[in-house]
C-alpha atoms as a PDB file:
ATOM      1  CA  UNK A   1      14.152 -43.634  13.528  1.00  0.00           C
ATOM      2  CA  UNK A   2      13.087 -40.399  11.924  1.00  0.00           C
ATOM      3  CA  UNK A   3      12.811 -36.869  13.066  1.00  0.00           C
ATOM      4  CA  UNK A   4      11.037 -34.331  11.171  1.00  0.00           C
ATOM      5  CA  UNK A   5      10.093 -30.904  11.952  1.00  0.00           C
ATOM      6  CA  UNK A   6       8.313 -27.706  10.191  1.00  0.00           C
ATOM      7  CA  UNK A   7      10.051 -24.268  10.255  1.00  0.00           C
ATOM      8  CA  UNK A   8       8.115 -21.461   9.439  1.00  0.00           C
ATOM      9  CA  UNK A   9       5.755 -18.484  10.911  1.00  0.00           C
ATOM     10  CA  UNK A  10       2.251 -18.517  11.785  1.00  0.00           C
ATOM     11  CA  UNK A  11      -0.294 -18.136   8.734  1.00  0.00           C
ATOM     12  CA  UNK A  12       2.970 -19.867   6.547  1.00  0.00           C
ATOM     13  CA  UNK A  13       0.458 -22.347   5.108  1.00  0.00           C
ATOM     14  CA  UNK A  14       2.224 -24.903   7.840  1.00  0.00           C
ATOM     15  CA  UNK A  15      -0.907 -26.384   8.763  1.00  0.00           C
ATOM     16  CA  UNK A  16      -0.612 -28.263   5.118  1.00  0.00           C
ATOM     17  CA  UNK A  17       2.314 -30.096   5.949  1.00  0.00           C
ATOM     18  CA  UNK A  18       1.399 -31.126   8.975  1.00  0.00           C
ATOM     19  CA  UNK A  19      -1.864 -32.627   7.885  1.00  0.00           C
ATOM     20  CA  UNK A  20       0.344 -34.496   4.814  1.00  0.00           C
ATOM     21  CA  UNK A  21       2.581 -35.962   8.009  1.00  0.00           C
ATOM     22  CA  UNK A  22      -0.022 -37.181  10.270  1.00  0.00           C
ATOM     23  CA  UNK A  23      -2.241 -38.614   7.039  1.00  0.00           C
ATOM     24  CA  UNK A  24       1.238 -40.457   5.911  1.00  0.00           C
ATOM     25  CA  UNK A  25       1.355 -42.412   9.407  1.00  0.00           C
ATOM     26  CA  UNK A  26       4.020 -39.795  11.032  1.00  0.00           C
ATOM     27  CA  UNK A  27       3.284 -39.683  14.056  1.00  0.00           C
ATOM     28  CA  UNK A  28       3.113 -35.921  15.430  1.00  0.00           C
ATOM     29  CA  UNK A  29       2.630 -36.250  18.814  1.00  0.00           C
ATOM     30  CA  UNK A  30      -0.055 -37.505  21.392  1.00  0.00           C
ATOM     31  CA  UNK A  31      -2.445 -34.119  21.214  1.00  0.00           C
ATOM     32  CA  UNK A  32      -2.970 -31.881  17.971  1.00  0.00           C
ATOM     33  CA  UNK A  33      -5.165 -29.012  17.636  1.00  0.00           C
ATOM     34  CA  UNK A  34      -6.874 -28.218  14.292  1.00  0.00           C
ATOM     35  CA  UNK A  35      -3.861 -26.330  12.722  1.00  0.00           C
ATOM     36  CA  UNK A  36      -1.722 -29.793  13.071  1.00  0.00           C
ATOM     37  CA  UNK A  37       0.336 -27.990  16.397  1.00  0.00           C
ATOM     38  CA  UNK A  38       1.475 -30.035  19.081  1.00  0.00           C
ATOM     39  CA  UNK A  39       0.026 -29.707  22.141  1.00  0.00           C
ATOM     40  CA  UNK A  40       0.052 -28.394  25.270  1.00  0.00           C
ATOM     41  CA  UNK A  41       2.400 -25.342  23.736  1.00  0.00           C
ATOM     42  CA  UNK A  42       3.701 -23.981  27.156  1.00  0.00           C
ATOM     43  CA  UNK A  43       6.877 -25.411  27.874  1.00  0.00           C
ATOM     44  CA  UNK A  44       7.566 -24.596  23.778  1.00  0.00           C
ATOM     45  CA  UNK A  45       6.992 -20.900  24.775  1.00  0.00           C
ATOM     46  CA  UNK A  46       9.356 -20.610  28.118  1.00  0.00           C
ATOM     47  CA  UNK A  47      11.748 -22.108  25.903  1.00  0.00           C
ATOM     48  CA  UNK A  48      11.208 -19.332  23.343  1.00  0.00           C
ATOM     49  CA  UNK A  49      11.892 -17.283  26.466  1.00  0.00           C
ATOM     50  CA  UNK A  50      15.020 -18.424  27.290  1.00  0.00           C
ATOM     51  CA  UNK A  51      16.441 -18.147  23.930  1.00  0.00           C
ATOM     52  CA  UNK A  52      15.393 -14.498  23.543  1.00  0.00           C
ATOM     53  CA  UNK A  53      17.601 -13.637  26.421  1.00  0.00           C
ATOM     54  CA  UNK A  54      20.850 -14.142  24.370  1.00  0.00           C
ATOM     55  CA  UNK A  55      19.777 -12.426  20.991  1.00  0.00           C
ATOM     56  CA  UNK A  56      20.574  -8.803  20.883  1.00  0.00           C
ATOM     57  CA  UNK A  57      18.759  -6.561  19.438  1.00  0.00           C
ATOM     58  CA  UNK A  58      20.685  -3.778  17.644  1.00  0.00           C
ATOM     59  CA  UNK A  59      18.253  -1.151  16.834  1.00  0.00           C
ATOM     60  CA  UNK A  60      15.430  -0.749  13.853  1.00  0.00           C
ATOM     61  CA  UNK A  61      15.212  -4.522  12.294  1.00  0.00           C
ATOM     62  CA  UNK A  62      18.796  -5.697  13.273  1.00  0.00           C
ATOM     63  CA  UNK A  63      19.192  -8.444  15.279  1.00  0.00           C
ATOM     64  CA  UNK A  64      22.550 -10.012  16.485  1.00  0.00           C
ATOM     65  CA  UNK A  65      22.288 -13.879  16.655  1.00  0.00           C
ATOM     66  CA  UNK A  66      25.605 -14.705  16.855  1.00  0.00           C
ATOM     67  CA  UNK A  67      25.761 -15.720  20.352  1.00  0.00           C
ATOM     68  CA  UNK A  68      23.588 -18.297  20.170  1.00  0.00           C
ATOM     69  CA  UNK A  69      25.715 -20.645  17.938  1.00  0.00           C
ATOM     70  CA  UNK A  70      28.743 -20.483  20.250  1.00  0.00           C
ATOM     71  CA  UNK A  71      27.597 -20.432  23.622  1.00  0.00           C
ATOM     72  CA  UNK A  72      26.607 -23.251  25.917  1.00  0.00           C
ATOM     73  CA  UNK A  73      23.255 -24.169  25.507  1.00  0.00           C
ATOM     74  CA  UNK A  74      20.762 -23.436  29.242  1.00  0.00           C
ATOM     75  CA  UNK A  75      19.790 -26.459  30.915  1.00  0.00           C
ATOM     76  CA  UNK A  76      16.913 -24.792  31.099  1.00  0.00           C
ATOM     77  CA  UNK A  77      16.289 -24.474  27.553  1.00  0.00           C
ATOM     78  CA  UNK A  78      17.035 -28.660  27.529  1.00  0.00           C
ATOM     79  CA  UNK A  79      14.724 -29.470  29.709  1.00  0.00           C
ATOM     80  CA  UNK A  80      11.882 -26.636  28.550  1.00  0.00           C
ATOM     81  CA  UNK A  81      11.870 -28.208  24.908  1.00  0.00           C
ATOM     82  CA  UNK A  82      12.155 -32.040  26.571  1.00  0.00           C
ATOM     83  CA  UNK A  83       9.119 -31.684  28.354  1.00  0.00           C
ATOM     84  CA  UNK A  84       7.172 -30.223  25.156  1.00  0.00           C
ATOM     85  CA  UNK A  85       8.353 -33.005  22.816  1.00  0.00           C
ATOM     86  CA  UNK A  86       7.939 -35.554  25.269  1.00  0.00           C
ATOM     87  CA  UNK A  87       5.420 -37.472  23.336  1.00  0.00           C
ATOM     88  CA  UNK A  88       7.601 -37.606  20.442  1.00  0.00           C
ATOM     89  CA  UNK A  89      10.588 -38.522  21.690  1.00  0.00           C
ATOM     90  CA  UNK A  90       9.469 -41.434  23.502  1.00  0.00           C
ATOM     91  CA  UNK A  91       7.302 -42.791  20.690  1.00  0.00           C
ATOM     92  CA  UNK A  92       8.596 -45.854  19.108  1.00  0.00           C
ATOM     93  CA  UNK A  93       7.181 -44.900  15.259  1.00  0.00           C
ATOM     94  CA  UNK A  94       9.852 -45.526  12.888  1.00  0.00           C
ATOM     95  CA  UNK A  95       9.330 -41.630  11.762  1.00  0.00           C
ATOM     96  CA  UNK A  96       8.028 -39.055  13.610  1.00  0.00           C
ATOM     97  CA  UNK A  97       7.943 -35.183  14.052  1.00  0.00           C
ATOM     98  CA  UNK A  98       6.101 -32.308  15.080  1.00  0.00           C
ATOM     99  CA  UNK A  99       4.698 -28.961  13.791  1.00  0.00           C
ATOM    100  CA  UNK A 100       4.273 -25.373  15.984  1.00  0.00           C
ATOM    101  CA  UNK A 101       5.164 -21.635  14.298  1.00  0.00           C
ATOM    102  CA  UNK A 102       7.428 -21.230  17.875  1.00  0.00           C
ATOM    103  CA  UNK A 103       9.897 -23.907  16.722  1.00  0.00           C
ATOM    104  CA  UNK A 104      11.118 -21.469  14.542  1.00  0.00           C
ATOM    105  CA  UNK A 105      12.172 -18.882  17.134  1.00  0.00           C
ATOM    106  CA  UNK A 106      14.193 -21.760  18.696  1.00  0.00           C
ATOM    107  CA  UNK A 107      15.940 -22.820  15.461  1.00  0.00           C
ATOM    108  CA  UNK A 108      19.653 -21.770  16.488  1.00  0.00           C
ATOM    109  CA  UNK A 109      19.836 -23.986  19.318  1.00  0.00           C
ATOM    110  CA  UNK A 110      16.976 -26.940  18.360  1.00  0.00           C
ATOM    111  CA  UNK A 111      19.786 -27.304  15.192  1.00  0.00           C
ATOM    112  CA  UNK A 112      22.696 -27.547  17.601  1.00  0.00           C
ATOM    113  CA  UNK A 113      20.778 -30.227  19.881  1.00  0.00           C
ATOM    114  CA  UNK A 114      19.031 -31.960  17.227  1.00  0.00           C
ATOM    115  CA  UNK A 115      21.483 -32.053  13.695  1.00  0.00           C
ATOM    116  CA  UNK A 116      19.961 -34.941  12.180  1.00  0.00           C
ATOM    117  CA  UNK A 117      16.302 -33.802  12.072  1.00  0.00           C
ATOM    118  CA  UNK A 118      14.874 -33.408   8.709  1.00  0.00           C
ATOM    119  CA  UNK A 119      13.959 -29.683   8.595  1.00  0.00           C
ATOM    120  CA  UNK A 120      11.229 -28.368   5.938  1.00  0.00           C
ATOM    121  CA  UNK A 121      11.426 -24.756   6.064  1.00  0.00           C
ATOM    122  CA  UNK A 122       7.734 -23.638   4.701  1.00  0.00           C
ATOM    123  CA  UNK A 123       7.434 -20.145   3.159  1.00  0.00           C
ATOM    124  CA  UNK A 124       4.551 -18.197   2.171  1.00  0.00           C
ATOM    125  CA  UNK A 125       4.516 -14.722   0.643  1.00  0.00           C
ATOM    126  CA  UNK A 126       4.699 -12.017   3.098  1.00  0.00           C
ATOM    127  CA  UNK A 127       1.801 -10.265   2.335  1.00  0.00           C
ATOM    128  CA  UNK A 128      -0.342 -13.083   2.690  1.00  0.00           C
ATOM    129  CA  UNK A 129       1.494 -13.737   5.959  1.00  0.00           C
ATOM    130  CA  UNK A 130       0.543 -10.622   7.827  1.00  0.00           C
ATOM    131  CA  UNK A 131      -2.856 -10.558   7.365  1.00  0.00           C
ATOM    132  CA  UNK A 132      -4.068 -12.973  10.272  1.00  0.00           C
ATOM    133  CA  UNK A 133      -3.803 -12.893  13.919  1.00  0.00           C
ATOM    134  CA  UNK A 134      -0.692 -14.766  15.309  1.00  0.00           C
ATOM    135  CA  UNK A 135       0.331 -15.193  18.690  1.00  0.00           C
ATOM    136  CA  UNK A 136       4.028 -14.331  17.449  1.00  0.00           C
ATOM    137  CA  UNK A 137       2.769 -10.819  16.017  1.00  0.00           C
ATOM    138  CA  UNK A 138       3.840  -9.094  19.050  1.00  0.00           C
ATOM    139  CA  UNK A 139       7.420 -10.526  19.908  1.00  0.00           C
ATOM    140  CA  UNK A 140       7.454  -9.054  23.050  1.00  0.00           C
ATOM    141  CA  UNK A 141       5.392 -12.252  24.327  1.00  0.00           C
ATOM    142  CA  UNK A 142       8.376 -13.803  24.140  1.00  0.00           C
ATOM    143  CA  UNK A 143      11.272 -11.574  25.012  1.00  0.00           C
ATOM    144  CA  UNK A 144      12.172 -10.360  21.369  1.00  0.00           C
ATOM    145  CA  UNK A 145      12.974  -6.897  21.810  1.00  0.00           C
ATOM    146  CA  UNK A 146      12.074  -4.515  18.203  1.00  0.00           C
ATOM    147  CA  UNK A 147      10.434  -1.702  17.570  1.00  0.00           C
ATOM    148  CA  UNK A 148       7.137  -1.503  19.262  1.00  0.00           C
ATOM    149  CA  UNK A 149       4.162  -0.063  17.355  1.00  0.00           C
ATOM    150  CA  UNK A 150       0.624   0.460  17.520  1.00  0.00           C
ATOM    151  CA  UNK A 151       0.566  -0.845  13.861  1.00  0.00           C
ATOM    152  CA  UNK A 152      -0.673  -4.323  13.714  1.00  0.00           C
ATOM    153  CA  UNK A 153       0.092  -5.043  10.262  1.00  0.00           C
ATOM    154  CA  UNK A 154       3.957  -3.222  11.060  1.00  0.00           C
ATOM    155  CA  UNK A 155       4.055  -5.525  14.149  1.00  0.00           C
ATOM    156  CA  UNK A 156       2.784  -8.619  12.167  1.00  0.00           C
ATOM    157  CA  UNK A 157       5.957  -7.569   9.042  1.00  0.00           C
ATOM    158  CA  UNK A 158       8.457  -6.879  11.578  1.00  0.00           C
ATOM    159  CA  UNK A 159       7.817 -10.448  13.385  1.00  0.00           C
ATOM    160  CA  UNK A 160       7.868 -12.248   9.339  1.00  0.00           C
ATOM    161  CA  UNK A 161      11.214 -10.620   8.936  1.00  0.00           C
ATOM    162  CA  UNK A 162      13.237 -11.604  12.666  1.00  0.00           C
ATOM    163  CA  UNK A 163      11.702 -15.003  11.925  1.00  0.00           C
ATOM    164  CA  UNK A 164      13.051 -15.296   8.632  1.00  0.00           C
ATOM    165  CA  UNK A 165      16.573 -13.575   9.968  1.00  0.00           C
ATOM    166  CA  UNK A 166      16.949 -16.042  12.248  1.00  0.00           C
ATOM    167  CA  UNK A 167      16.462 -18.501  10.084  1.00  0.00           C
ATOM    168  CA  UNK A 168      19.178 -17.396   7.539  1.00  0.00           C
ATOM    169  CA  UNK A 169      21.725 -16.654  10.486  1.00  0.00           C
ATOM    170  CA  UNK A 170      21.502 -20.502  11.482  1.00  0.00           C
ATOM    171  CA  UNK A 171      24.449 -22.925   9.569  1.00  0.00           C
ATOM    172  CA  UNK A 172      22.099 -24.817   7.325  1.00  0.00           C
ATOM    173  CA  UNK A 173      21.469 -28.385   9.160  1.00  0.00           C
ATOM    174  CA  UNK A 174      22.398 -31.706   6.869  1.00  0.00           C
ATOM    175  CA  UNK A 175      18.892 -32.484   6.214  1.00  0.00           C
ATOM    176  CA  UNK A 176      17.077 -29.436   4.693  1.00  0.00           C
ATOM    177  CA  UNK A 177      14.130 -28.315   2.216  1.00  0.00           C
ATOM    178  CA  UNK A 178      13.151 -25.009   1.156  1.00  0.00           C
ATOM    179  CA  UNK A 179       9.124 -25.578   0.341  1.00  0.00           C
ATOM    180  CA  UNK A 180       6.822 -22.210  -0.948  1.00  0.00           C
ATOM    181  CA  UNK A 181       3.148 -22.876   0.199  1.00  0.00           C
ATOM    182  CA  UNK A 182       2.466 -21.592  -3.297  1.00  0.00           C
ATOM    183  CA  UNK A 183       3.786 -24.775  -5.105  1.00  0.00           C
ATOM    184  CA  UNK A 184       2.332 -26.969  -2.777  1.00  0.00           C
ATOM    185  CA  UNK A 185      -1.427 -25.292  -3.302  1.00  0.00           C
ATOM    186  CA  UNK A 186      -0.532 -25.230  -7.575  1.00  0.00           C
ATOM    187  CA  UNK A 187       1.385 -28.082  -8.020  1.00  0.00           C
ATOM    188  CA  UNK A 188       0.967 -30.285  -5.298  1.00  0.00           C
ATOM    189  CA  UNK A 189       1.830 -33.410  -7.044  1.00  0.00           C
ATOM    190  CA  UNK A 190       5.578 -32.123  -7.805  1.00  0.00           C
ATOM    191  CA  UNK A 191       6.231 -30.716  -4.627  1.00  0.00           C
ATOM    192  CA  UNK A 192       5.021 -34.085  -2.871  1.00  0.00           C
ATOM    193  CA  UNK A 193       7.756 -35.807  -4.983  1.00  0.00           C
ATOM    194  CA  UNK A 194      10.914 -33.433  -4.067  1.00  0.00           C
ATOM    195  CA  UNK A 195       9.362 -34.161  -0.327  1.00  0.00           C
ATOM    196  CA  UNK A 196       9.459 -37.783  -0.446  1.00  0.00           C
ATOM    197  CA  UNK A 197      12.522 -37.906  -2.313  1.00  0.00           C
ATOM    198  CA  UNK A 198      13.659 -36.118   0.887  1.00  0.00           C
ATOM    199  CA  UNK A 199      11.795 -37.860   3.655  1.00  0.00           C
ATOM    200  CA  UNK A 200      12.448 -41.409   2.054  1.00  0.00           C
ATOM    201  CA  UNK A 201       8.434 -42.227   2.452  1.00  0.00           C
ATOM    202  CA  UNK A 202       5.436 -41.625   0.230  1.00  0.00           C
ATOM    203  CA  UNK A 203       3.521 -39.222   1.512  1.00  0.00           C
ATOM    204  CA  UNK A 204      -0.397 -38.641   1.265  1.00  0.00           C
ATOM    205  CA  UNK A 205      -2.405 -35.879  -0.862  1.00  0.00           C
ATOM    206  CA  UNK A 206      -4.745 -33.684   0.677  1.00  0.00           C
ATOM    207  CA  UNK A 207      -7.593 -31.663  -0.663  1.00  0.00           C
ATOM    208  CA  UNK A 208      -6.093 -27.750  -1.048  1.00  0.00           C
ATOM    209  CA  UNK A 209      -7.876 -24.858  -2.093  1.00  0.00           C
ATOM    210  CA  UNK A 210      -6.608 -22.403  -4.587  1.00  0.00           C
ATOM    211  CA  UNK A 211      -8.195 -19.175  -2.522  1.00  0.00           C
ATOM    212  CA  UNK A 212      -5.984 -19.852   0.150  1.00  0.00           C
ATOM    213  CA  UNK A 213      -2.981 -18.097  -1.513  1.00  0.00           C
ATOM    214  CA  UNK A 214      -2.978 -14.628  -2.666  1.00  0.00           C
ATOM    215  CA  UNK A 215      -5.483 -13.130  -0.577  1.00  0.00           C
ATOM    216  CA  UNK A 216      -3.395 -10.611  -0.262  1.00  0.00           C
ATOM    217  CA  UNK A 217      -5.170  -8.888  -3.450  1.00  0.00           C
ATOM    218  CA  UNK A 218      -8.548  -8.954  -2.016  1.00  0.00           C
ATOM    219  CA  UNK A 219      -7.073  -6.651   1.254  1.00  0.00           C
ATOM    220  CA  UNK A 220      -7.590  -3.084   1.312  1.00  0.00           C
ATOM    221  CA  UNK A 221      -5.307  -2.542   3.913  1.00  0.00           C
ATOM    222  CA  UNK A 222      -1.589  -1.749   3.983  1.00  0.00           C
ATOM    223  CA  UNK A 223      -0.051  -5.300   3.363  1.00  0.00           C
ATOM    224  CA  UNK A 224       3.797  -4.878   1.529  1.00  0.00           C
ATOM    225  CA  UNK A 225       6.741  -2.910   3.405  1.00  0.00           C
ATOM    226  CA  UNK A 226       9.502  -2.377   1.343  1.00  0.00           C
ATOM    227  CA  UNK A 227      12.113  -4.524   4.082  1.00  0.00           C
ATOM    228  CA  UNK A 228      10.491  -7.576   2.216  1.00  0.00           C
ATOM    229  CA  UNK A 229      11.626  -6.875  -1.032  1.00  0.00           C
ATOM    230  CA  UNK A 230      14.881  -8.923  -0.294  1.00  0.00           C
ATOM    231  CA  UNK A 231      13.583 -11.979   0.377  1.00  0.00           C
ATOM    232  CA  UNK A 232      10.529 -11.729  -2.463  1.00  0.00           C
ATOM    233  CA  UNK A 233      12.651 -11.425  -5.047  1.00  0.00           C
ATOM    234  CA  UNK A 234      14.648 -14.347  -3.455  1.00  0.00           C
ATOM    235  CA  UNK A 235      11.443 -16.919  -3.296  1.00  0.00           C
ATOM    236  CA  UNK A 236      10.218 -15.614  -6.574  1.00  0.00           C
ATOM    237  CA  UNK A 237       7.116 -13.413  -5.434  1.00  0.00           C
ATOM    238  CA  UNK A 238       6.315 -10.604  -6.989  1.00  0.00           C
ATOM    239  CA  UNK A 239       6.933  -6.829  -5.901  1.00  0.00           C
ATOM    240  CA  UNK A 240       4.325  -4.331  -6.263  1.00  0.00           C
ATOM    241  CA  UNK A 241       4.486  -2.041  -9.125  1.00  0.00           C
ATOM    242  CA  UNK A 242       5.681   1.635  -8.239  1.00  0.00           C
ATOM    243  CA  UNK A 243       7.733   0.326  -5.048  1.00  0.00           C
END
């Protein structure tokens, strides 16, 4: 038996992957809505909740994690993320696995509980990132204290980077691939092998669109912030000229 998961924030492109699971006979869970999430999302969220509690926030876009790889994990977390992946933990498909943006704001602790998942952690330039509507925009929903503004697109950056923080604060699980949306959209083929070379199954091909990435340069609106220059240069996107 196989475990896989997706790691990444709303509007990452995720949707892709999860389409490629569920077409390769992964099973993702007894009720999917049209973005490949699994459904019902509630008991995913409360568990978001609970894990919020124990991440300090430390002023401007600092965020102390460190608790949560040392203490004892809540019951109440267990249970929360038990009754959300009910379906797939009590299916008997030789691989299976799951796909919601909110798994990524429990990373810390679904690593600790879970080290033999295959994680794929999907990326997608920031700029395209921020310019839909995510439930995760404003973190608040879910106890992540920041710094509240009236600026969506500010609210929408400042959620990319704590997701990506937390992320990079977790110890790197035994089963792990980096994937950029952007190869998977312009070279689909490659980036199918390195994933079945990981996953240990072929994996299906699905139609993509080349206008789904860089939209970004069709927005008039204010859609770079210089706190993403790190992690740009990192995954190979390019910075705006004159920043």
């Amino acid at each position: 038996m196989s475990l896989i998961t997706v790691i990444g924030r709303g509007h990452s492109g995720t949707r892709a992957i999860s389409h490629t699971l569920y077409t390769s006979n992964v099973y993702m869970g007894s009720m999917l809505n049209a973005s490949g999430d699994l459904l019902p999302p509630q008991a995913m969220y409360d568990a978001c909740r609970v894990l919020a509690r124990y991440v300090r926030w430390e002023g401007d876009l600092k965020w102390d994690f460190s608790a949560l790889h040392t203490m004892d994990i809540p019951q109440e977390f267990t249970d929360l993320l038990h009754i959300y992946l009910k379906s797939v933990l009590t299916n008997d498909s030789q691989y299976r696995g799951w796909k919601i943006p909110e798994t990524t704001l429990i990373y810390p602790w679904l690593v600790r509980l879970y080290p033999d998942i295959r994680y794929i952690f999907w990326i997608r330039n920031p700029r395209d990132c921020i310019l839909g509507h995510h439930l995760t925009d404003d973190m608040a929903k879910f106890g992540i204290e920041y710094p509240k503004t009236d600026d969506i697109r500010l609210s929408r950056a400042i959620s990319w980077k704590y997701q990506l923080d937390i992320v990079k604060a977790t110890p790197r699980p035994q089963h792990w691939i980096e994937v950029r949306f952007e190869d998977f959209v312009l070279n689909q083929e490659a980036t199918l092998k390195r994933l079945e070379d990981f996953l240990g199954i072929p994996l299906a091909r699905i139609i993509v669109r080349r206008d789904s990435i860089e939209r970004y340069k069709l927005d008039s609106g204010v859609n770079y912030y210089d706190f993403f220059e790190s992690a740009m240069r990192e995954y190979g996107y390019e910075i705006p000229e004159g920043t």
